[in-house]
N, C-alpha and C. Protein backbone atom coordinates (compact mmCIF):
# COMPACT_ATOMS: atom_id res chain seq x y z
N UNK A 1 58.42 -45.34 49.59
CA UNK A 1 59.07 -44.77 48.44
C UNK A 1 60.18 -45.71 47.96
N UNK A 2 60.52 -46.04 46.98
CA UNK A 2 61.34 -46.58 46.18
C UNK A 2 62.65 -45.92 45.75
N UNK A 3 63.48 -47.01 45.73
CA UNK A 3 64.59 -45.82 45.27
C UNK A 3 65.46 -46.44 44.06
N UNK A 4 65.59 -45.84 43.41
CA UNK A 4 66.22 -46.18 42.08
C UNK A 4 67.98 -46.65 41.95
N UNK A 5 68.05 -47.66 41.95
CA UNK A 5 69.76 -47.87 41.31
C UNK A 5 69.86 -47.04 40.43
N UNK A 6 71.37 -46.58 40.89
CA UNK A 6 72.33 -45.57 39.98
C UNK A 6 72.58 -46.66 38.44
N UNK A 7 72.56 -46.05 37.19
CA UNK A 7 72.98 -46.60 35.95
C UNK A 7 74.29 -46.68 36.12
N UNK A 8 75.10 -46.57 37.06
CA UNK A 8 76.18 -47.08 36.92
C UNK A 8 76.39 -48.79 37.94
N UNK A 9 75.35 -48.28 38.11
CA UNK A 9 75.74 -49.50 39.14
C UNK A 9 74.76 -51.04 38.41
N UNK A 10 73.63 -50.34 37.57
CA UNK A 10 73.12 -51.42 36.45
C UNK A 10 74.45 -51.65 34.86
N UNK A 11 75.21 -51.07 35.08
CA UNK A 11 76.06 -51.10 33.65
C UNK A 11 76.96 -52.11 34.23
N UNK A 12 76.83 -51.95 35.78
CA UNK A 12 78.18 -52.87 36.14
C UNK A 12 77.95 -54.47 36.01
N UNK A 13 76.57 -54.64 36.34
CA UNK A 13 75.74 -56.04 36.41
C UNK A 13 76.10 -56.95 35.48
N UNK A 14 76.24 -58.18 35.61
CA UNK A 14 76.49 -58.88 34.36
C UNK A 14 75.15 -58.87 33.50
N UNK A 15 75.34 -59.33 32.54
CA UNK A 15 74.65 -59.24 31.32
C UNK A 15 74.10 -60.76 30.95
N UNK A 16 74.88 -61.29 31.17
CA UNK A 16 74.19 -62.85 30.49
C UNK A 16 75.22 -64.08 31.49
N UNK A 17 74.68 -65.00 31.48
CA UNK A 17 75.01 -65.90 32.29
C UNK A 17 76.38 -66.38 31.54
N UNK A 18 77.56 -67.07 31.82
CA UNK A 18 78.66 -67.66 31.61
C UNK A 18 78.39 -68.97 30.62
N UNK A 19 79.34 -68.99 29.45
CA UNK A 19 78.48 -70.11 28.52
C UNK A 19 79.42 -71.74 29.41
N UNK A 20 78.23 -72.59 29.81
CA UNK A 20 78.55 -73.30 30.24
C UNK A 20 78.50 -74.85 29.15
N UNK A 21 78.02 -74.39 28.14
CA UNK A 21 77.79 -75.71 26.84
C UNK A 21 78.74 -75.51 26.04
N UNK A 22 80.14 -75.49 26.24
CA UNK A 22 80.77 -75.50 24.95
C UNK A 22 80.75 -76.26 23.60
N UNK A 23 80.17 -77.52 24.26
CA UNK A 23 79.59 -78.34 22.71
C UNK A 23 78.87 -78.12 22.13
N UNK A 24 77.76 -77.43 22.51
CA UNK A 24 76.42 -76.65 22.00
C UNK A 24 77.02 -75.74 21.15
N UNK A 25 77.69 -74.61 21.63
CA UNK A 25 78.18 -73.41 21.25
C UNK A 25 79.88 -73.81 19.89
N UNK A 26 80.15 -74.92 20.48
CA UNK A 26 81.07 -75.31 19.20
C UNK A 26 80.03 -75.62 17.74
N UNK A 27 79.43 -76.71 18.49
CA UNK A 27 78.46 -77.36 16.89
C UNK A 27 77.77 -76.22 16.05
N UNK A 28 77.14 -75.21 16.69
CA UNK A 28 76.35 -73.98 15.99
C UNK A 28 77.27 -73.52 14.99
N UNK A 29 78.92 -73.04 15.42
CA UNK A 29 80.09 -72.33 14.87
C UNK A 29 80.28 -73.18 13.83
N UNK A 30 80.23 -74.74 14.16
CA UNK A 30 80.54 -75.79 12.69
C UNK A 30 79.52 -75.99 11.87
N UNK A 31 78.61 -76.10 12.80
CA UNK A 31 77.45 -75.96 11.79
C UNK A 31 77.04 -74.82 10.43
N UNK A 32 77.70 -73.55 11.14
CA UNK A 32 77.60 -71.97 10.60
C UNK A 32 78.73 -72.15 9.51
N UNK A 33 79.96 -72.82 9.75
CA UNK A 33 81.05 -72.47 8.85
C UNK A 33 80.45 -73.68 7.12
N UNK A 34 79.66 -75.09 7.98
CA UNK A 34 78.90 -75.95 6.83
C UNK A 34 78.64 -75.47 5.75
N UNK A 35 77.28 -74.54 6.02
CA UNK A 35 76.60 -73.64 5.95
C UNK A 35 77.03 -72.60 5.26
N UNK A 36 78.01 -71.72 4.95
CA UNK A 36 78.55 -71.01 4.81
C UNK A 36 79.46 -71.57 3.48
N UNK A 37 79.89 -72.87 3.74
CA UNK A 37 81.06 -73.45 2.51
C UNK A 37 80.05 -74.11 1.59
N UNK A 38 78.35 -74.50 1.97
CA UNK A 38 77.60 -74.61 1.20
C UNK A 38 76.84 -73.83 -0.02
N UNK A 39 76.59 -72.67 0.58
CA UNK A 39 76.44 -71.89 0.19
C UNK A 39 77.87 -71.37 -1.23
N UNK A 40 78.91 -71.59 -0.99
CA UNK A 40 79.97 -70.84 -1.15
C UNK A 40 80.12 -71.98 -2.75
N UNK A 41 80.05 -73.29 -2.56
CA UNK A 41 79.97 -74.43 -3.69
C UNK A 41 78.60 -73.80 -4.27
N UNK A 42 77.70 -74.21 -4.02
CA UNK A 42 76.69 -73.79 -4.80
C UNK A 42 76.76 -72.68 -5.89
N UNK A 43 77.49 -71.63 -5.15
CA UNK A 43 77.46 -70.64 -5.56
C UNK A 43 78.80 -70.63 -7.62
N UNK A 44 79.57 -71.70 -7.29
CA UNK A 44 80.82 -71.84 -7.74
C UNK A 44 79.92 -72.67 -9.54
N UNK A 45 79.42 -73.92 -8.56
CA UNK A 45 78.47 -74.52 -9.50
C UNK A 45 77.50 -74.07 -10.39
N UNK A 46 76.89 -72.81 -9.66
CA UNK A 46 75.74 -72.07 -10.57
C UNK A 46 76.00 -71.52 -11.86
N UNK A 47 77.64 -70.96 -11.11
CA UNK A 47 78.76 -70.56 -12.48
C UNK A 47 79.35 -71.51 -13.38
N UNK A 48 79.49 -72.67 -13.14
CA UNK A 48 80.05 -73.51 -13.95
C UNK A 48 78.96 -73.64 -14.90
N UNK A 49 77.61 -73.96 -14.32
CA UNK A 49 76.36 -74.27 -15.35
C UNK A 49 76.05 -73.13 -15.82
N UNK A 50 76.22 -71.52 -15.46
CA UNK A 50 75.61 -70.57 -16.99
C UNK A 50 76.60 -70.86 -18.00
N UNK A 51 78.36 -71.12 -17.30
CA UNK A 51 79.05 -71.38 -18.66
C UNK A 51 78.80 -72.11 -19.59
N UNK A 52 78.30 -73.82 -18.81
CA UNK A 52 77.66 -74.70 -19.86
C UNK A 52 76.85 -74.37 -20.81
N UNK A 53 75.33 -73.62 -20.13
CA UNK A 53 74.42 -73.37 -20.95
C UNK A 53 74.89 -72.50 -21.95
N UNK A 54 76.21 -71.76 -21.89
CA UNK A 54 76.71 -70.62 -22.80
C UNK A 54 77.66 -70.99 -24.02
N UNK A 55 77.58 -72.46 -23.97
CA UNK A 55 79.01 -73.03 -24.55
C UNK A 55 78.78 -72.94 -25.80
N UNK A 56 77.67 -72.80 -26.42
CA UNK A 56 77.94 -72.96 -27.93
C UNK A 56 77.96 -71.37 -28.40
N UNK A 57 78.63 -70.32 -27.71
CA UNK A 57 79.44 -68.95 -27.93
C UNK A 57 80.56 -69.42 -28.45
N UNK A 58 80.87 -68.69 -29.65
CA UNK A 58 82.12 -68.92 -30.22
C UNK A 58 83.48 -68.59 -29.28
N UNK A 59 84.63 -69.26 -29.55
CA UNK A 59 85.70 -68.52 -28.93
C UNK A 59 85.80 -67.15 -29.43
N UNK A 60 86.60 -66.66 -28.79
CA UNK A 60 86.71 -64.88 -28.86
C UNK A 60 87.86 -64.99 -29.81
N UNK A 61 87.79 -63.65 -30.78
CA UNK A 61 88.78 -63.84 -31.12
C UNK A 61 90.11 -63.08 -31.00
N UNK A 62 90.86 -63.59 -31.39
CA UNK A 62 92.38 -62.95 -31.39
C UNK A 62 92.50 -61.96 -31.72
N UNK A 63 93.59 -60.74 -31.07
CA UNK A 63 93.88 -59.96 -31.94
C UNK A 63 94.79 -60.25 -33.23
N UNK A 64 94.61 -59.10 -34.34
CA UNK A 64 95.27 -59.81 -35.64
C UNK A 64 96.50 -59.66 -35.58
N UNK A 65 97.35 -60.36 -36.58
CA UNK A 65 99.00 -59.89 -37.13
C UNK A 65 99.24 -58.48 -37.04
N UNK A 66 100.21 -57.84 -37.06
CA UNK A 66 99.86 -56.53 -37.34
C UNK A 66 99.20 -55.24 -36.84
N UNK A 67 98.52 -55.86 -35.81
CA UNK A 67 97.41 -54.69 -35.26
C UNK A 67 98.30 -53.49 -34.29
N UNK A 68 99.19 -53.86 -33.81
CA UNK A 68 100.25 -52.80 -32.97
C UNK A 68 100.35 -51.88 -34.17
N UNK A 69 100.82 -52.25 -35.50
CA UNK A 69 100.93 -50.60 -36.36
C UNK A 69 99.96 -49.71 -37.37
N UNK A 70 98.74 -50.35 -36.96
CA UNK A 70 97.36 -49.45 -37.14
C UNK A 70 97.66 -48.26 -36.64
N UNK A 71 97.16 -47.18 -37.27
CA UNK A 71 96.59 -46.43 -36.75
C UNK A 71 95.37 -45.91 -35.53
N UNK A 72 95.87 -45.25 -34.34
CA UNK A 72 95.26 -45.90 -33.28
C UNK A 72 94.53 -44.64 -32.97
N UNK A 73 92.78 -44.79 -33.15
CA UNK A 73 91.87 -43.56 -33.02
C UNK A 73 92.10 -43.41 -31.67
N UNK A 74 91.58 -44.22 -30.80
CA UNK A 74 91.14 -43.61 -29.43
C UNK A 74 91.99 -45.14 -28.40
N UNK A 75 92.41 -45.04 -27.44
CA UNK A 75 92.94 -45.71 -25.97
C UNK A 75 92.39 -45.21 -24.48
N UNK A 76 92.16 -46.39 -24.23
CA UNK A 76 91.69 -46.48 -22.55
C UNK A 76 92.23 -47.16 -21.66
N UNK A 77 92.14 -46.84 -20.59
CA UNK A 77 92.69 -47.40 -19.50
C UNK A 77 91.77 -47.77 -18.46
N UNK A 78 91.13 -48.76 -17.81
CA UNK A 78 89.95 -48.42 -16.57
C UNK A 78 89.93 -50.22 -16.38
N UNK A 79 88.17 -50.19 -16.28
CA UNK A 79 87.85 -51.83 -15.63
C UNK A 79 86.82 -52.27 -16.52
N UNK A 80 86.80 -53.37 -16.72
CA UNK A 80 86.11 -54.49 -17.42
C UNK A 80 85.58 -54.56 -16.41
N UNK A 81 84.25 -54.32 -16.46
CA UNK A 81 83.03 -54.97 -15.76
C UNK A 81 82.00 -56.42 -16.02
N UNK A 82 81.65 -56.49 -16.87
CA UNK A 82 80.92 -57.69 -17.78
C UNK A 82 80.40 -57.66 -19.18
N UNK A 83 79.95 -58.36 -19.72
CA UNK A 83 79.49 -58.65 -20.89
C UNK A 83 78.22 -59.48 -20.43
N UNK A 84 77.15 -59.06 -20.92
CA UNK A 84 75.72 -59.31 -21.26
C UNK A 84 74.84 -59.87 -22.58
N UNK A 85 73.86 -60.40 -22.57
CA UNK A 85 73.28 -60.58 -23.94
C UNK A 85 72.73 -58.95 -24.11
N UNK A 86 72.82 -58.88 -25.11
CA UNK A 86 72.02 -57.02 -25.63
C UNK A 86 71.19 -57.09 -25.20
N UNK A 87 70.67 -55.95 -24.29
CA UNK A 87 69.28 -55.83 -24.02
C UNK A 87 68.86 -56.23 -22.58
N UNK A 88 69.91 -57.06 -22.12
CA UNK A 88 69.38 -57.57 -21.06
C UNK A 88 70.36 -57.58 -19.93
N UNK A 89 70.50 -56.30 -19.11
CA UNK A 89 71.62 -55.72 -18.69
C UNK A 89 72.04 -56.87 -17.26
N UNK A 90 71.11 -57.97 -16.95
CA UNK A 90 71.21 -58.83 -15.84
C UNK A 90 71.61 -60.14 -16.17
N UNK A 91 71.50 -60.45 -17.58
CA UNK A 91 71.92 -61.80 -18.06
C UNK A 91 73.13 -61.64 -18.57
N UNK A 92 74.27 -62.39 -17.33
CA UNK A 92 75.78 -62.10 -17.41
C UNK A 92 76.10 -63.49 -18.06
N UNK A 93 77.31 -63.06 -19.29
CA UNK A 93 78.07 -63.99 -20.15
C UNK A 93 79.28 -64.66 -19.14
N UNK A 94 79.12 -65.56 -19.22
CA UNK A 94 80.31 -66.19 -18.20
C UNK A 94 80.86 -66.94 -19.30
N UNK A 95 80.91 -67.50 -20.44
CA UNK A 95 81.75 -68.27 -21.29
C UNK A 95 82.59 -67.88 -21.79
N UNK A 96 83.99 -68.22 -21.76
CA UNK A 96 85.22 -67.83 -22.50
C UNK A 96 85.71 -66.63 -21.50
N UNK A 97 85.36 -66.30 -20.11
CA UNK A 97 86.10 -65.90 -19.39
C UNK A 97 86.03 -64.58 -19.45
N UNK A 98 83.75 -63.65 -20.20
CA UNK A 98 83.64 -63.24 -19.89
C UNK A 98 83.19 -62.59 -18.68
N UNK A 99 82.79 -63.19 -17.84
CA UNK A 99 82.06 -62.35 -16.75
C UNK A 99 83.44 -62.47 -15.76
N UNK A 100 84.47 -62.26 -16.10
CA UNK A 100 85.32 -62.21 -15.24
C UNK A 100 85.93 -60.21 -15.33
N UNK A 101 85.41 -59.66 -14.29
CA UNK A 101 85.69 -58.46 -14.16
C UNK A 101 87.20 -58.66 -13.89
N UNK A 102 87.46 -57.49 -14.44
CA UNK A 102 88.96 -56.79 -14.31
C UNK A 102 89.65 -55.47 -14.90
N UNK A 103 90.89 -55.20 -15.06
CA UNK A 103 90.96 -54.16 -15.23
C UNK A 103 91.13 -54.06 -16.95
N UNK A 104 91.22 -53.09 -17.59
CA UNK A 104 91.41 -53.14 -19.10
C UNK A 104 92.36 -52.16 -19.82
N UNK A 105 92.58 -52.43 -21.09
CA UNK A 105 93.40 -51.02 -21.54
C UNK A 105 92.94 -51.39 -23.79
N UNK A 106 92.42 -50.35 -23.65
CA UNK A 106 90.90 -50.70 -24.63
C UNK A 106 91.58 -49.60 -25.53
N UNK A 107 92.18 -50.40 -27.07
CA UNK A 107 92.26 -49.55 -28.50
C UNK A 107 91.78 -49.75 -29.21
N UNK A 108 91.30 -48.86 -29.70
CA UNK A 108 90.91 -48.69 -31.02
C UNK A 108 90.77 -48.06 -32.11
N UNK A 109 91.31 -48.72 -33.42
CA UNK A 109 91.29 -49.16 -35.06
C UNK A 109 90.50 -48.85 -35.91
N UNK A 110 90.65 -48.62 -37.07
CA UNK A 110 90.32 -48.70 -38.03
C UNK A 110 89.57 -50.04 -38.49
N UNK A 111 90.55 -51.31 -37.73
CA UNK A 111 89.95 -52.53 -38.16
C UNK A 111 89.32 -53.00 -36.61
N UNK A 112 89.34 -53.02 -36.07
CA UNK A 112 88.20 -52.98 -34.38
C UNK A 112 88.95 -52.38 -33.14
N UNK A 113 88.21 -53.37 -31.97
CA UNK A 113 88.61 -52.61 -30.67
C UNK A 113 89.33 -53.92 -30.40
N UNK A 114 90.54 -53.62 -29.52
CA UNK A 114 91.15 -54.82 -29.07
C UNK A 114 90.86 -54.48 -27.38
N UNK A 115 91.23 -55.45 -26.42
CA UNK A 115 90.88 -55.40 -25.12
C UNK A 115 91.86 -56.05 -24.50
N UNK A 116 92.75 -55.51 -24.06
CA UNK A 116 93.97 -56.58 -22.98
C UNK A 116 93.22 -56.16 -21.55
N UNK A 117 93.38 -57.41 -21.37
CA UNK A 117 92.60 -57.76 -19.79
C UNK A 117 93.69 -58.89 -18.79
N UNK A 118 94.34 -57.75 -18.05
CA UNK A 118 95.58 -58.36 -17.59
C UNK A 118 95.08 -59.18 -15.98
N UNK A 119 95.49 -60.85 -16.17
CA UNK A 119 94.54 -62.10 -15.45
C UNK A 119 93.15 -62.38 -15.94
N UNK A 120 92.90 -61.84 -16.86
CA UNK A 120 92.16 -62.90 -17.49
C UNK A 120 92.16 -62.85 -19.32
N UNK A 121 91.13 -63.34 -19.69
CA UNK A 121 91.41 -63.21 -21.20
C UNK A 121 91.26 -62.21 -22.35
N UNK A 122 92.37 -61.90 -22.92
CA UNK A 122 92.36 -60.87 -24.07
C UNK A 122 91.18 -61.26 -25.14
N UNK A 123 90.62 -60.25 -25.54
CA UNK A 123 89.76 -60.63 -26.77
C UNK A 123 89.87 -59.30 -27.94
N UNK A 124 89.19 -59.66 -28.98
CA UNK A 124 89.29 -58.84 -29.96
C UNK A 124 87.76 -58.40 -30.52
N UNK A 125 87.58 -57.21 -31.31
CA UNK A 125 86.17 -57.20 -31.55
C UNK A 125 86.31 -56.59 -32.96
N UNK A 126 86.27 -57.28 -34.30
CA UNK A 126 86.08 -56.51 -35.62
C UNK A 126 85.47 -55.23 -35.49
N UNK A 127 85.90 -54.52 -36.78
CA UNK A 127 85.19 -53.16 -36.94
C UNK A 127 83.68 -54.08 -37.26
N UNK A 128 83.70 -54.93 -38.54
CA UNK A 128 82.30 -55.07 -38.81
C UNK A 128 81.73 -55.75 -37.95
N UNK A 129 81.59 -56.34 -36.98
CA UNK A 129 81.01 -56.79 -35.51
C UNK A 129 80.31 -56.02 -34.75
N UNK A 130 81.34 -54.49 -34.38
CA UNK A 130 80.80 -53.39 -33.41
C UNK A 130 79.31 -53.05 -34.20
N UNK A 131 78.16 -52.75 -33.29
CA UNK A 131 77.51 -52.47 -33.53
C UNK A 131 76.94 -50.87 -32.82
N UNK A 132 77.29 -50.59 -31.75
CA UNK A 132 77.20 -49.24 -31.25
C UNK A 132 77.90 -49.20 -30.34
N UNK A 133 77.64 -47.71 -29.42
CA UNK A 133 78.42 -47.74 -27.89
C UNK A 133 77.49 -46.64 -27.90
N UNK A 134 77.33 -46.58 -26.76
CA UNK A 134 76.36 -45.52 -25.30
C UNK A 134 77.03 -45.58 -24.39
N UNK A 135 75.99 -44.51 -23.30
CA UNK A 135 76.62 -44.36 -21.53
C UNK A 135 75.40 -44.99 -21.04
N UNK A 136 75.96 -45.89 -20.29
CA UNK A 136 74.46 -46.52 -19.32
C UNK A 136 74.90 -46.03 -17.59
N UNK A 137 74.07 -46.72 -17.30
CA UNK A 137 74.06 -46.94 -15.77
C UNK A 137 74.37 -47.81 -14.83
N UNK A 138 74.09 -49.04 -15.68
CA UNK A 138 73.83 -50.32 -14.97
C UNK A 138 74.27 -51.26 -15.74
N UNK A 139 75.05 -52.80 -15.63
CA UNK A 139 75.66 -54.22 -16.39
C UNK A 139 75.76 -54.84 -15.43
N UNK A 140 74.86 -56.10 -15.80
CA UNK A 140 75.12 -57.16 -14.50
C UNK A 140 75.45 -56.83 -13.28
N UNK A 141 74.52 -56.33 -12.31
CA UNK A 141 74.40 -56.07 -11.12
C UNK A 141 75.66 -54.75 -10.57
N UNK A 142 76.25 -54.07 -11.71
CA UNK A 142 77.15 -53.20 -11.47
C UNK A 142 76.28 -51.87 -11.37
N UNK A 143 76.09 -51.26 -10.73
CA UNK A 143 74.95 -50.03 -11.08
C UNK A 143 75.96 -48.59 -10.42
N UNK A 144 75.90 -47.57 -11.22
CA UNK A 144 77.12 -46.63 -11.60
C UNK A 144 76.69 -45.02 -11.75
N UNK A 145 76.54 -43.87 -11.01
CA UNK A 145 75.90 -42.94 -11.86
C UNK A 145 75.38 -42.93 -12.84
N UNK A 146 74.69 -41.91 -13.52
CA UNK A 146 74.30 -41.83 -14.88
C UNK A 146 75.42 -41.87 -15.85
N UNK A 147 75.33 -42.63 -17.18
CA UNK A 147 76.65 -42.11 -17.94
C UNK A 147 77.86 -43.06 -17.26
N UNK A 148 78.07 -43.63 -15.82
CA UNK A 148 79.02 -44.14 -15.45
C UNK A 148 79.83 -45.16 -16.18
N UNK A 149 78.93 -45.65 -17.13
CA UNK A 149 79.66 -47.12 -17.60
C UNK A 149 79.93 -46.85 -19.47
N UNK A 150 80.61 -47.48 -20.27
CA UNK A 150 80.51 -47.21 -21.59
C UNK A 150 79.99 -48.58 -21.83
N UNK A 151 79.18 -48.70 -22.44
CA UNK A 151 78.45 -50.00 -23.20
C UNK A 151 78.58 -49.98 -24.15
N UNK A 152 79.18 -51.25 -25.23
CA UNK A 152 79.44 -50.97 -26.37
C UNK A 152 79.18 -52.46 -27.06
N UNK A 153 78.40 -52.74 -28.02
CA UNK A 153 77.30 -53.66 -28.41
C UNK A 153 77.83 -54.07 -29.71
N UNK A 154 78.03 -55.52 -29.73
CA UNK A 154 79.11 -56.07 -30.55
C UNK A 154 78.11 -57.47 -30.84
N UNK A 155 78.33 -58.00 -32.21
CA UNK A 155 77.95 -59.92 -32.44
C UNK A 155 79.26 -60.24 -32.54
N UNK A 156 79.00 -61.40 -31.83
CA UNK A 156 79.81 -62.56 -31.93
C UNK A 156 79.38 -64.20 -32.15
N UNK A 157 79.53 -64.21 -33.38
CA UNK A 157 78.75 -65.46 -33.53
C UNK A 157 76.92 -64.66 -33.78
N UNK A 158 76.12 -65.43 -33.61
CA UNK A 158 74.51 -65.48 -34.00
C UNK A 158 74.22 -64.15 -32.62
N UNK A 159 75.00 -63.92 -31.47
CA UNK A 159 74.51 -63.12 -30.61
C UNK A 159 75.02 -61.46 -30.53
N UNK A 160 74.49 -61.12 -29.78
CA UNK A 160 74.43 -59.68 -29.77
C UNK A 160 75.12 -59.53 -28.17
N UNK A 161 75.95 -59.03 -28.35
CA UNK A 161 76.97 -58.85 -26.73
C UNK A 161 76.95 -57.59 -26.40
N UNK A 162 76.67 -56.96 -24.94
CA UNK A 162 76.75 -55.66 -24.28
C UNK A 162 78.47 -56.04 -23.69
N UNK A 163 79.08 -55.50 -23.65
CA UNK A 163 80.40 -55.04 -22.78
C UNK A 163 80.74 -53.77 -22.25
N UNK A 164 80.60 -53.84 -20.90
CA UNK A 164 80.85 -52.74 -20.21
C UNK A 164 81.95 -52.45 -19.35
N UNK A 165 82.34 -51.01 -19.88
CA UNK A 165 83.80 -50.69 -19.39
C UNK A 165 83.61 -49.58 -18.67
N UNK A 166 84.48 -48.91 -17.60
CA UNK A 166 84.51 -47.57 -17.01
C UNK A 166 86.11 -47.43 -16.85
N UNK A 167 86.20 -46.23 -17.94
CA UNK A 167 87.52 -45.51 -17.78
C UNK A 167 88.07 -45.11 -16.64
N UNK A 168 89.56 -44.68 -16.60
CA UNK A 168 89.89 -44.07 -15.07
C UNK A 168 89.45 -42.34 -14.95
N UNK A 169 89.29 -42.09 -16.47
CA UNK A 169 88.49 -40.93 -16.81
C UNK A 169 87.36 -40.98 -17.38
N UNK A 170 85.96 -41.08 -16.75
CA UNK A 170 84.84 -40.89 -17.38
C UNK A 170 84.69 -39.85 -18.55
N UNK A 171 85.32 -38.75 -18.29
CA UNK A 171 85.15 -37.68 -19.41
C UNK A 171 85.47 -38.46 -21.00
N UNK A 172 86.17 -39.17 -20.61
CA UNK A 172 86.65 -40.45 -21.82
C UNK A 172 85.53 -41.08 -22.41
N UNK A 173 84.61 -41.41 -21.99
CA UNK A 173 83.42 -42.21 -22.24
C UNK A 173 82.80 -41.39 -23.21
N UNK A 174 82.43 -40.28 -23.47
CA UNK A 174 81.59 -39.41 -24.68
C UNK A 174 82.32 -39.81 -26.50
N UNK A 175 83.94 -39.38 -26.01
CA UNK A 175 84.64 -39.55 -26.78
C UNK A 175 84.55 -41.06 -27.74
N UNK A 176 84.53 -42.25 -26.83
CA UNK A 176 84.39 -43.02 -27.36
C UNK A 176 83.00 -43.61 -28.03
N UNK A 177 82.50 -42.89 -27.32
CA UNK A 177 80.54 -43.45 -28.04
C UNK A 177 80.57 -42.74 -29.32
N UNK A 178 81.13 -41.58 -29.57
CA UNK A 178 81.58 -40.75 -30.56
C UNK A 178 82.24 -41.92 -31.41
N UNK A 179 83.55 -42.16 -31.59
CA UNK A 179 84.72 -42.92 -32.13
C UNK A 179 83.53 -44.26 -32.89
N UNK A 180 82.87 -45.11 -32.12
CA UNK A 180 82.58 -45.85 -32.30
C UNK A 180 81.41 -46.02 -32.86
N UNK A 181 80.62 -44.72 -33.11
CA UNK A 181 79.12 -44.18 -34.00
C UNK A 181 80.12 -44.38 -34.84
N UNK A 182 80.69 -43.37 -35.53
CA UNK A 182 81.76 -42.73 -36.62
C UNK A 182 82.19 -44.05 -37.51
N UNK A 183 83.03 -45.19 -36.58
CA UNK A 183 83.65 -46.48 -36.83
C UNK A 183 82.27 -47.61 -37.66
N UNK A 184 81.49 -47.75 -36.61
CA UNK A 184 80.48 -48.33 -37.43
C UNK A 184 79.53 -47.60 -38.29
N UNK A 185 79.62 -46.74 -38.72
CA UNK A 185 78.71 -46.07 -39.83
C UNK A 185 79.78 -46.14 -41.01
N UNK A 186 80.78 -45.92 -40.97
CA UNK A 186 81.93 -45.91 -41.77
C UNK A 186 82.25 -47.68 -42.43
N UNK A 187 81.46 -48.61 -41.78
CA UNK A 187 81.87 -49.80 -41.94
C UNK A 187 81.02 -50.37 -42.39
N UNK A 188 79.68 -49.62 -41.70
CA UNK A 188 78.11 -49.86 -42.37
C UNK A 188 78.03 -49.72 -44.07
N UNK A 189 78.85 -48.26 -44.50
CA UNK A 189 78.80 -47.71 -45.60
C UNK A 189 79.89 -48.62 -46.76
N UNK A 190 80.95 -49.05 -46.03
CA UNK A 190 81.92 -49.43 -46.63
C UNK A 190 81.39 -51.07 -47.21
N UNK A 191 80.36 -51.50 -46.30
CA UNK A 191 80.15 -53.32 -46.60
C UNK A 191 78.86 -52.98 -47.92
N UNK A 192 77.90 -51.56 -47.76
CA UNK A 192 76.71 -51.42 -48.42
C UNK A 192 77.26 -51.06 -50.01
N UNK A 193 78.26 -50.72 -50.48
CA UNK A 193 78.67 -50.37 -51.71
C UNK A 193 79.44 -51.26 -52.15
């Protein structure tokens, strides 16, 4: 008959032999960190070249003279997520310092939406530019409940731009897809007469 070691007395056992190659076991760690800072450039570069390929995007523009004593429909507060070509919720704008997520505080005018984006760059968006706003789900790899994100679809220059924002109050988001139907139909009507 056989008799079984107690599991306490197999838990006590060593487990693996004592590392006796520290040069082995160093080079893997340098090798891993290589590896790792390779990856990490590459990654830096990939971004430098969508900006290239993106360069002939106009600069953004300024907000105007004057725009602090507009009349101010609607204000937000939340995060800048990205900007996209329309339509194509995975092809992220990196030129002029959009695909740089951050936080936002989003008004809007009679004459457009302005966007302060505090560490990175402020931009401006004409009334006659805006072209709609919806609730999506998803912008450049950001994916959000239903409704989570406000998308709001602007030209700049020859292209068609998605920008996606999420308030610190979603309930906010209806309001503005509202504001901004209203804004461009009103601007639609105003350029057609």
């Amino acid at each position: 008959m056989t008799t079984l070691t107690p599991l306490y007395l197999l838990a006590a056992e060593q487990k693996s032999a004592e590392v006796t190659d520290w040069s082995a076991r160093i080079a893997w760690v340098i090798g891993l960190l290589v590896f790792v800072a390779l990856v990490y450039w590459l990654m830096c570069e990939g971004w430098k070249w969508r900006g290239r390929l993106q360069s002939d995007l106009p600069e953004l523009t300024a907000t105007p003279e004057g725009f602090d004593g507009d009349e101010v429909l609607l204000t937000l507060t939340g995060r800048y997520h990205a900007s996209t070509t329309a339509g194509q919720w995975l092809d992220r704008i990196v030129a002029h310092g959009l695909g740089t997520r951050s936080r936002a505080e989003l008004t809007l005018t009679a004459r457009g939406l302005d966007v302060v984006r505090p560490g990175a760059s402020d931009f401006f968006i004409p009334a006659e530019a805006l072209r709609e706003a919806r609730l999506d789900k998803a912008l450049a790899g950001k994916v959000l409940p239903e409704g989570g994100l406000l998308i709001i679809t602007w030209a700049h220059g020859e292209t068609l731009i998605d920008s996606g924002f999420r308030s610190d109050h979603a309930a906010e988001h209806q309001a503005w897809v509202e504001a901004v139907t209203h804004l461009t139909s009103t601007t639609t009507e105003g350029t057609a007469r």
